[in-house]
N, C-alpha and C. Protein backbone atom coordinates (compact mmCIF):
# COMPACT_ATOMS: atom_id res chain seq x y z
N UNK A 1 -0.45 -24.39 -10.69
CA UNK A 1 -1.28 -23.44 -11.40
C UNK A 1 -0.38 -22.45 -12.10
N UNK A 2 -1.11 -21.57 -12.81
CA UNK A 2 -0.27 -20.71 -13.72
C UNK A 2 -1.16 -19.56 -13.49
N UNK A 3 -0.10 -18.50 -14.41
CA UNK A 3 -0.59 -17.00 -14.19
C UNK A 3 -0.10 -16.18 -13.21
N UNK A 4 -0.65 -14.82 -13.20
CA UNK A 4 0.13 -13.68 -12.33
C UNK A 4 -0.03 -14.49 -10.53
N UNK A 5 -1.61 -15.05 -10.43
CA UNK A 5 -1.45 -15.53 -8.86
C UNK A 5 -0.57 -16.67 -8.77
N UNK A 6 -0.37 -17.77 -9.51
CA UNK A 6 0.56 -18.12 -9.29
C UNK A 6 2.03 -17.60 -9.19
N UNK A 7 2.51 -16.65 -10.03
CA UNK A 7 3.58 -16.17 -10.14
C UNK A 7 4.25 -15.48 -9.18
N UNK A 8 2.86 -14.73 -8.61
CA UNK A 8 3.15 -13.42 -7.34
C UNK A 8 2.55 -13.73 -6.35
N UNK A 9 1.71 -14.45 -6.10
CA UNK A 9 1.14 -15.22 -5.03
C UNK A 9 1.96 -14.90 -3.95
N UNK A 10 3.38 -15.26 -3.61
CA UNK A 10 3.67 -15.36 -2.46
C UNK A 10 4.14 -14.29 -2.12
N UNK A 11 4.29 -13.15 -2.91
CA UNK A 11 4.53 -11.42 -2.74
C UNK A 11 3.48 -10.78 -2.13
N UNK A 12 1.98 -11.36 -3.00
CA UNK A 12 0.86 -10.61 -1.96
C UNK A 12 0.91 -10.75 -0.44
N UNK A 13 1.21 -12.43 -0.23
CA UNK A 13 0.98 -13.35 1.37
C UNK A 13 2.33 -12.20 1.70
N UNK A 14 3.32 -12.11 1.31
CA UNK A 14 4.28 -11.63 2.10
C UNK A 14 4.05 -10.41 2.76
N UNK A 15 3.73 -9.25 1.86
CA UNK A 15 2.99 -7.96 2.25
C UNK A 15 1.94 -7.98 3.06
N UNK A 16 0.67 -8.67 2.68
CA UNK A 16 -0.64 -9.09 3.47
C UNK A 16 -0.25 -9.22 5.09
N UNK A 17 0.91 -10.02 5.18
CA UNK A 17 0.94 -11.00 6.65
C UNK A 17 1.73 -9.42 7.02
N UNK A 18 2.81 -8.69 6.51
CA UNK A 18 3.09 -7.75 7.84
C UNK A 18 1.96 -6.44 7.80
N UNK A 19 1.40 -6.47 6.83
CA UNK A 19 0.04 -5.41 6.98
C UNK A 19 -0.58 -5.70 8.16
N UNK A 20 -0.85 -7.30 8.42
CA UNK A 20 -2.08 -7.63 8.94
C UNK A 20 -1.45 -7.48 10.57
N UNK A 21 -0.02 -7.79 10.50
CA UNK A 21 0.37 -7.95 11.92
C UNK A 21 0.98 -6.30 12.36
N UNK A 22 1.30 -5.86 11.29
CA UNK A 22 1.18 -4.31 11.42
C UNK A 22 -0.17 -3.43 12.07
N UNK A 23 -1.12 -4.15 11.95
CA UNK A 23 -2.99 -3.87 12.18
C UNK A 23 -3.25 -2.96 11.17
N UNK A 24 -3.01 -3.01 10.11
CA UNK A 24 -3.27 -2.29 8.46
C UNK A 24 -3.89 -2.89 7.78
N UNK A 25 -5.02 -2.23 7.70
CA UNK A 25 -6.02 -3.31 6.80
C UNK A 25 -5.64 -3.27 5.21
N UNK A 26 -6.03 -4.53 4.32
CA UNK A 26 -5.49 -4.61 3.00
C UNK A 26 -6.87 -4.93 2.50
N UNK A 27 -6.60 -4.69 0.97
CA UNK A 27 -7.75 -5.39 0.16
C UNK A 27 -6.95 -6.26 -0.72
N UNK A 28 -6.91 -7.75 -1.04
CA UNK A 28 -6.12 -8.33 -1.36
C UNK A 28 -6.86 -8.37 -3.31
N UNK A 29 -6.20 -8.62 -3.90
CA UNK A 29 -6.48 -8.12 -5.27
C UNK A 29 -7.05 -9.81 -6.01
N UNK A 30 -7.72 -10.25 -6.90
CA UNK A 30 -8.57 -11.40 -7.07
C UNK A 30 -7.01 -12.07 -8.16
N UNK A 31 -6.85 -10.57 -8.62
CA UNK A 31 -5.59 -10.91 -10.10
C UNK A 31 -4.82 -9.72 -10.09
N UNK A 32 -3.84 -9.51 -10.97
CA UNK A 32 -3.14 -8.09 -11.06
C UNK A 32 -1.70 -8.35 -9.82
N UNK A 33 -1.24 -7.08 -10.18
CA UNK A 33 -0.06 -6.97 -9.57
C UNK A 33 0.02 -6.10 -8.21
N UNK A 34 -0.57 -5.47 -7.47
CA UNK A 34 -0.97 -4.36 -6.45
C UNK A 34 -2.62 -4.70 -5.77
N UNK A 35 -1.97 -4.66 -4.26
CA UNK A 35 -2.87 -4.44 -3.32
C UNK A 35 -2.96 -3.18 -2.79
N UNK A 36 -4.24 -2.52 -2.20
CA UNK A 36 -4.69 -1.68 -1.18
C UNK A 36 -4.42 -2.04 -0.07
N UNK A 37 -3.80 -0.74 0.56
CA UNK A 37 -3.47 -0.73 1.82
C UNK A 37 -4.48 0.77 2.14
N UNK A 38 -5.38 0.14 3.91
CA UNK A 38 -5.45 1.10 4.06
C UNK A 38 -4.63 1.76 5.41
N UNK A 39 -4.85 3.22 4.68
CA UNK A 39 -3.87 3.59 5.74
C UNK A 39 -4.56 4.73 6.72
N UNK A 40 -5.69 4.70 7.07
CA UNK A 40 -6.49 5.19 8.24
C UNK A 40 -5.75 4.93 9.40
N UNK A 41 -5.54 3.84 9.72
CA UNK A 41 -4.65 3.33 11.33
C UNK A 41 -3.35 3.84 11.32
N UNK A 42 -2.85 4.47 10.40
CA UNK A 42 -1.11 5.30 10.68
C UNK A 42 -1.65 6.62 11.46
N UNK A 43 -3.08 7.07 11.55
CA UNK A 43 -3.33 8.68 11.99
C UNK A 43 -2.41 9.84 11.64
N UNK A 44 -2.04 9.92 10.15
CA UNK A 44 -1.13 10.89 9.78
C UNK A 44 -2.28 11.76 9.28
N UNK A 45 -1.88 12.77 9.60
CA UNK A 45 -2.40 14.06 8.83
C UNK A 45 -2.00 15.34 8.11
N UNK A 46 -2.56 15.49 7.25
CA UNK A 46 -2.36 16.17 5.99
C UNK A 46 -3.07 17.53 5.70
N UNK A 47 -3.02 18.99 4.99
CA UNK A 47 -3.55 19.70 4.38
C UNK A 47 -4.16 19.47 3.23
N UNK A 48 -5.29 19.12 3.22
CA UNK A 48 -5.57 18.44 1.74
C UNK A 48 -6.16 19.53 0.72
N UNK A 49 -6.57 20.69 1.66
CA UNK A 49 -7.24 21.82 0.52
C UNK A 49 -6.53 21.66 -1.11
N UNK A 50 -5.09 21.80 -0.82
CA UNK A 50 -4.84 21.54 -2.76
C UNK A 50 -4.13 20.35 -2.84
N UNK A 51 -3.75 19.21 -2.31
CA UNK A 51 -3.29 18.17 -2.54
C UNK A 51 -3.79 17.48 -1.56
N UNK A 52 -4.55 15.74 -2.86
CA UNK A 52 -5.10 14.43 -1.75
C UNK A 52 -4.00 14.44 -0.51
N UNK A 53 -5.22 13.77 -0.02
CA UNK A 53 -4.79 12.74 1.05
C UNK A 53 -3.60 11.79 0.78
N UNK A 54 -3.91 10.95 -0.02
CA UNK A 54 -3.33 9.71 -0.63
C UNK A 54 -1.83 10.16 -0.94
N UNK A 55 -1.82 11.18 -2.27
CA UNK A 55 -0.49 11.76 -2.03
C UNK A 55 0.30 12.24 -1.58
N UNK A 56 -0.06 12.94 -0.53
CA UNK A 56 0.56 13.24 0.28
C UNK A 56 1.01 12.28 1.21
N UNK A 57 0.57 11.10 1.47
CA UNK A 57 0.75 9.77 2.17
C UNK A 57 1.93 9.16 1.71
N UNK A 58 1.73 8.95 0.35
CA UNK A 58 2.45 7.76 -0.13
C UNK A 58 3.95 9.03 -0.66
N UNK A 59 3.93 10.39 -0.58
CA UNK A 59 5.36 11.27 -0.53
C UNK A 59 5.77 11.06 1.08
N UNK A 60 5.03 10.83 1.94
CA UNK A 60 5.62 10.62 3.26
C UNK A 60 6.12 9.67 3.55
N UNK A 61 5.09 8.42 3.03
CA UNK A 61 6.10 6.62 3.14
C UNK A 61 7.53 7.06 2.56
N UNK A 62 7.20 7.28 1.74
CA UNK A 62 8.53 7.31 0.66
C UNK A 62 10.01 8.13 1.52
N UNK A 63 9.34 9.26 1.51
CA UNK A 63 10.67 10.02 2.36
C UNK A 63 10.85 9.77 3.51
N UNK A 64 9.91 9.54 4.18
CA UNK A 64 10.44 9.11 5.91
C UNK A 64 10.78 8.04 6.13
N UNK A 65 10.33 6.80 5.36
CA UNK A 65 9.95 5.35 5.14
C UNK A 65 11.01 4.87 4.50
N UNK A 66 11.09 5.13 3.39
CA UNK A 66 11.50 4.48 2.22
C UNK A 66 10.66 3.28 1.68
N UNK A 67 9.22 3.43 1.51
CA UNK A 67 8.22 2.78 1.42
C UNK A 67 7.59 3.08 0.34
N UNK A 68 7.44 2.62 -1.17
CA UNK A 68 7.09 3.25 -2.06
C UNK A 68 5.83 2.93 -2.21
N UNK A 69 4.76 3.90 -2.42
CA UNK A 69 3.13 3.14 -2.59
C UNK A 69 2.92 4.21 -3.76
N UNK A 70 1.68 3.62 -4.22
CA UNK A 70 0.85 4.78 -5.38
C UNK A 70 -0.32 5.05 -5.31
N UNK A 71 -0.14 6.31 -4.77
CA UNK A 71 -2.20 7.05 -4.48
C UNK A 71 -2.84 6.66 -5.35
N UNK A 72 -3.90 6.63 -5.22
CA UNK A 72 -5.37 5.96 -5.98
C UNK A 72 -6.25 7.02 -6.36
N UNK A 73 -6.19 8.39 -5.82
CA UNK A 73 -6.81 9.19 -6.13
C UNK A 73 -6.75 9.53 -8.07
N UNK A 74 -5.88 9.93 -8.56
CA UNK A 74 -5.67 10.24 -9.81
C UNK A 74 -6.46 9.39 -10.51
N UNK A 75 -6.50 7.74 -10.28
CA UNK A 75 -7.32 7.18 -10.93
C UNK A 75 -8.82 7.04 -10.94
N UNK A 76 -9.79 7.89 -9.44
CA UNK A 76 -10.95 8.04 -9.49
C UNK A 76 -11.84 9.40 -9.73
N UNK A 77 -10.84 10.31 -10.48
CA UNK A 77 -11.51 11.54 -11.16
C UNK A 77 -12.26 12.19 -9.72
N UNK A 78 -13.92 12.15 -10.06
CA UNK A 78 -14.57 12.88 -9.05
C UNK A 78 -14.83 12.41 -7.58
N UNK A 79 -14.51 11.09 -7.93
CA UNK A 79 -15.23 10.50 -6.74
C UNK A 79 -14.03 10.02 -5.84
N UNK A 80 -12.98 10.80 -5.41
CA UNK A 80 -11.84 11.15 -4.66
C UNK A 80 -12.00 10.14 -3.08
N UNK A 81 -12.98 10.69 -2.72
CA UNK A 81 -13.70 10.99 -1.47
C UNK A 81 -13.34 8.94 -1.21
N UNK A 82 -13.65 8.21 -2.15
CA UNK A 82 -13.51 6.73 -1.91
C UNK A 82 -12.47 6.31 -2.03
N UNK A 83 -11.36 6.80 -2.51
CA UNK A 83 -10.09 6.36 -2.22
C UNK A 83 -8.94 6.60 -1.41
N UNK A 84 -9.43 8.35 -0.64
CA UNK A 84 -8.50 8.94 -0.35
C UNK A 84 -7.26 8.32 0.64
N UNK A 85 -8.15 7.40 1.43
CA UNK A 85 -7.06 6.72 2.21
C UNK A 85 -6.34 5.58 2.06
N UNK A 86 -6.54 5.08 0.81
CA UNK A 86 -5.86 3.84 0.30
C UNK A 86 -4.81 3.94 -0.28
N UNK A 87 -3.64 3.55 -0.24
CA UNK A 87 -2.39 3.44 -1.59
C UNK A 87 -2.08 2.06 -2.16
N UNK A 88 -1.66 1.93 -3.04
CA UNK A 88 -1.22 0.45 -3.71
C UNK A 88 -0.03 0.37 -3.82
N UNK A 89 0.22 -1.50 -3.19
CA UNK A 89 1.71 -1.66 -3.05
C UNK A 89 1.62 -2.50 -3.68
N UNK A 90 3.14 -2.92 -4.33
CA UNK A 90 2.72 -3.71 -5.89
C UNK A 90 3.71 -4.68 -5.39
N UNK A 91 3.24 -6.09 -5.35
CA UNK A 91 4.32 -7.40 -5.11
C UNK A 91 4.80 -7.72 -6.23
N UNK A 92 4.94 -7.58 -7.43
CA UNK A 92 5.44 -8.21 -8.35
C UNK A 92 7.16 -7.71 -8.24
N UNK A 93 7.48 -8.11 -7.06
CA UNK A 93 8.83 -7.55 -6.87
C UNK A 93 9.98 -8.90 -6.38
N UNK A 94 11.04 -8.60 -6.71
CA UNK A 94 11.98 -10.20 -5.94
C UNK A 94 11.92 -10.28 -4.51
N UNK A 95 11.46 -11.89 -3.60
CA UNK A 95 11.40 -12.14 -2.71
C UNK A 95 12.03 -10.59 -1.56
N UNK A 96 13.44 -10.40 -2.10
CA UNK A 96 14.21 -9.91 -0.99
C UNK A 96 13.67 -8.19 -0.70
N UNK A 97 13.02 -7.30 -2.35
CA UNK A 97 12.47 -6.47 -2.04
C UNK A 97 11.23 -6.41 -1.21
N UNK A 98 10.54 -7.55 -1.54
CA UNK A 98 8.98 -7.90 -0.42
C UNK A 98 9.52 -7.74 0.63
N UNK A 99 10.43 -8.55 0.74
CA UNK A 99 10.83 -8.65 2.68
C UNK A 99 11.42 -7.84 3.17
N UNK A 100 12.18 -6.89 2.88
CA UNK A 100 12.62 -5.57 3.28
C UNK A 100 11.40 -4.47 3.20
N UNK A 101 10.77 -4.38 2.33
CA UNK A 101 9.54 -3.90 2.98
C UNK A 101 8.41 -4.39 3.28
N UNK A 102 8.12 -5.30 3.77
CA UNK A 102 7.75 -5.86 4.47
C UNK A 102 8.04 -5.71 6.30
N UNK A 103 9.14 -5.34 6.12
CA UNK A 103 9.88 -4.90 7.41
C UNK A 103 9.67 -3.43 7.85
N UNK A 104 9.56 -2.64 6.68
CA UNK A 104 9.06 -0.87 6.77
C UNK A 104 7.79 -1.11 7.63
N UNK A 105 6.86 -2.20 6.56
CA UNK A 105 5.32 -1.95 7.31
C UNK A 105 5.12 -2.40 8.22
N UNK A 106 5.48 -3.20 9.35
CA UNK A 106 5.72 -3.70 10.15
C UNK A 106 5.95 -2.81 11.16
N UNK A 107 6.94 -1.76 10.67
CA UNK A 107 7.51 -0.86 11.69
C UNK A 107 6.45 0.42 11.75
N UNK A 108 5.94 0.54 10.96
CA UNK A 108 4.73 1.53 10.58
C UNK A 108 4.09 2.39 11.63
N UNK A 109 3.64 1.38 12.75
CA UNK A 109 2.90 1.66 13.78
C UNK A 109 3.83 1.70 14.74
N UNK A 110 5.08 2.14 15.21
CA UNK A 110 5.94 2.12 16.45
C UNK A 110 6.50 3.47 16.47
């Protein structure tokens, strides 16, 4: 087959499988380059009065982690409230970056 699922196909499965064995639920994407992760099951918490949830999440993967994700909030204007706990991790990356983080999320929950 052809196209982005063929192309990245095995970037989503790669991410998906340590999400799933991580116990992080995903929303796996139909097409496109980035899945939802949710991240309710890390129990991190945040001040959100002037900054999401989400961002503040995915500045914490990043610096504590080295886990790069991208809040979802910015892209749903008012209706915040439905994304706040999701970030998107984007497989369109080379095998060896999947699998090194792949290994972050994995470690996620320890």
């Amino acid at each position: 087959s052809s196209g982005i699922n063929a192309e990245y196909g095995d970037g989503c499965g790669i991410l998906t499988e340590a999400c799933r064995e991580a116990g992080l639920p995903v929303v796996e994407p139909y097409s496109g380059y980035f899945m939802l992760l949710d991240t309710t099951p890390l129990d991190l918490e945040f001040d959100t009065s002037k900054v999401p949830y989400d961002v503040q999440c995915s500045k914490h993967l990043m610096e504590h982690h080295k886990l790069a994700t991208i809040p979802l909030t910015p892209f749903f204007g008012l209706n915040k409230e439905l994304s706040e706990k999701y970030v998107r991790l984007c497989f369109a990356k080379s095998t060896a970056t999947l699998e090194a983080g792949a290994e972050i999320i994995r470690g996620l929950r320890k």
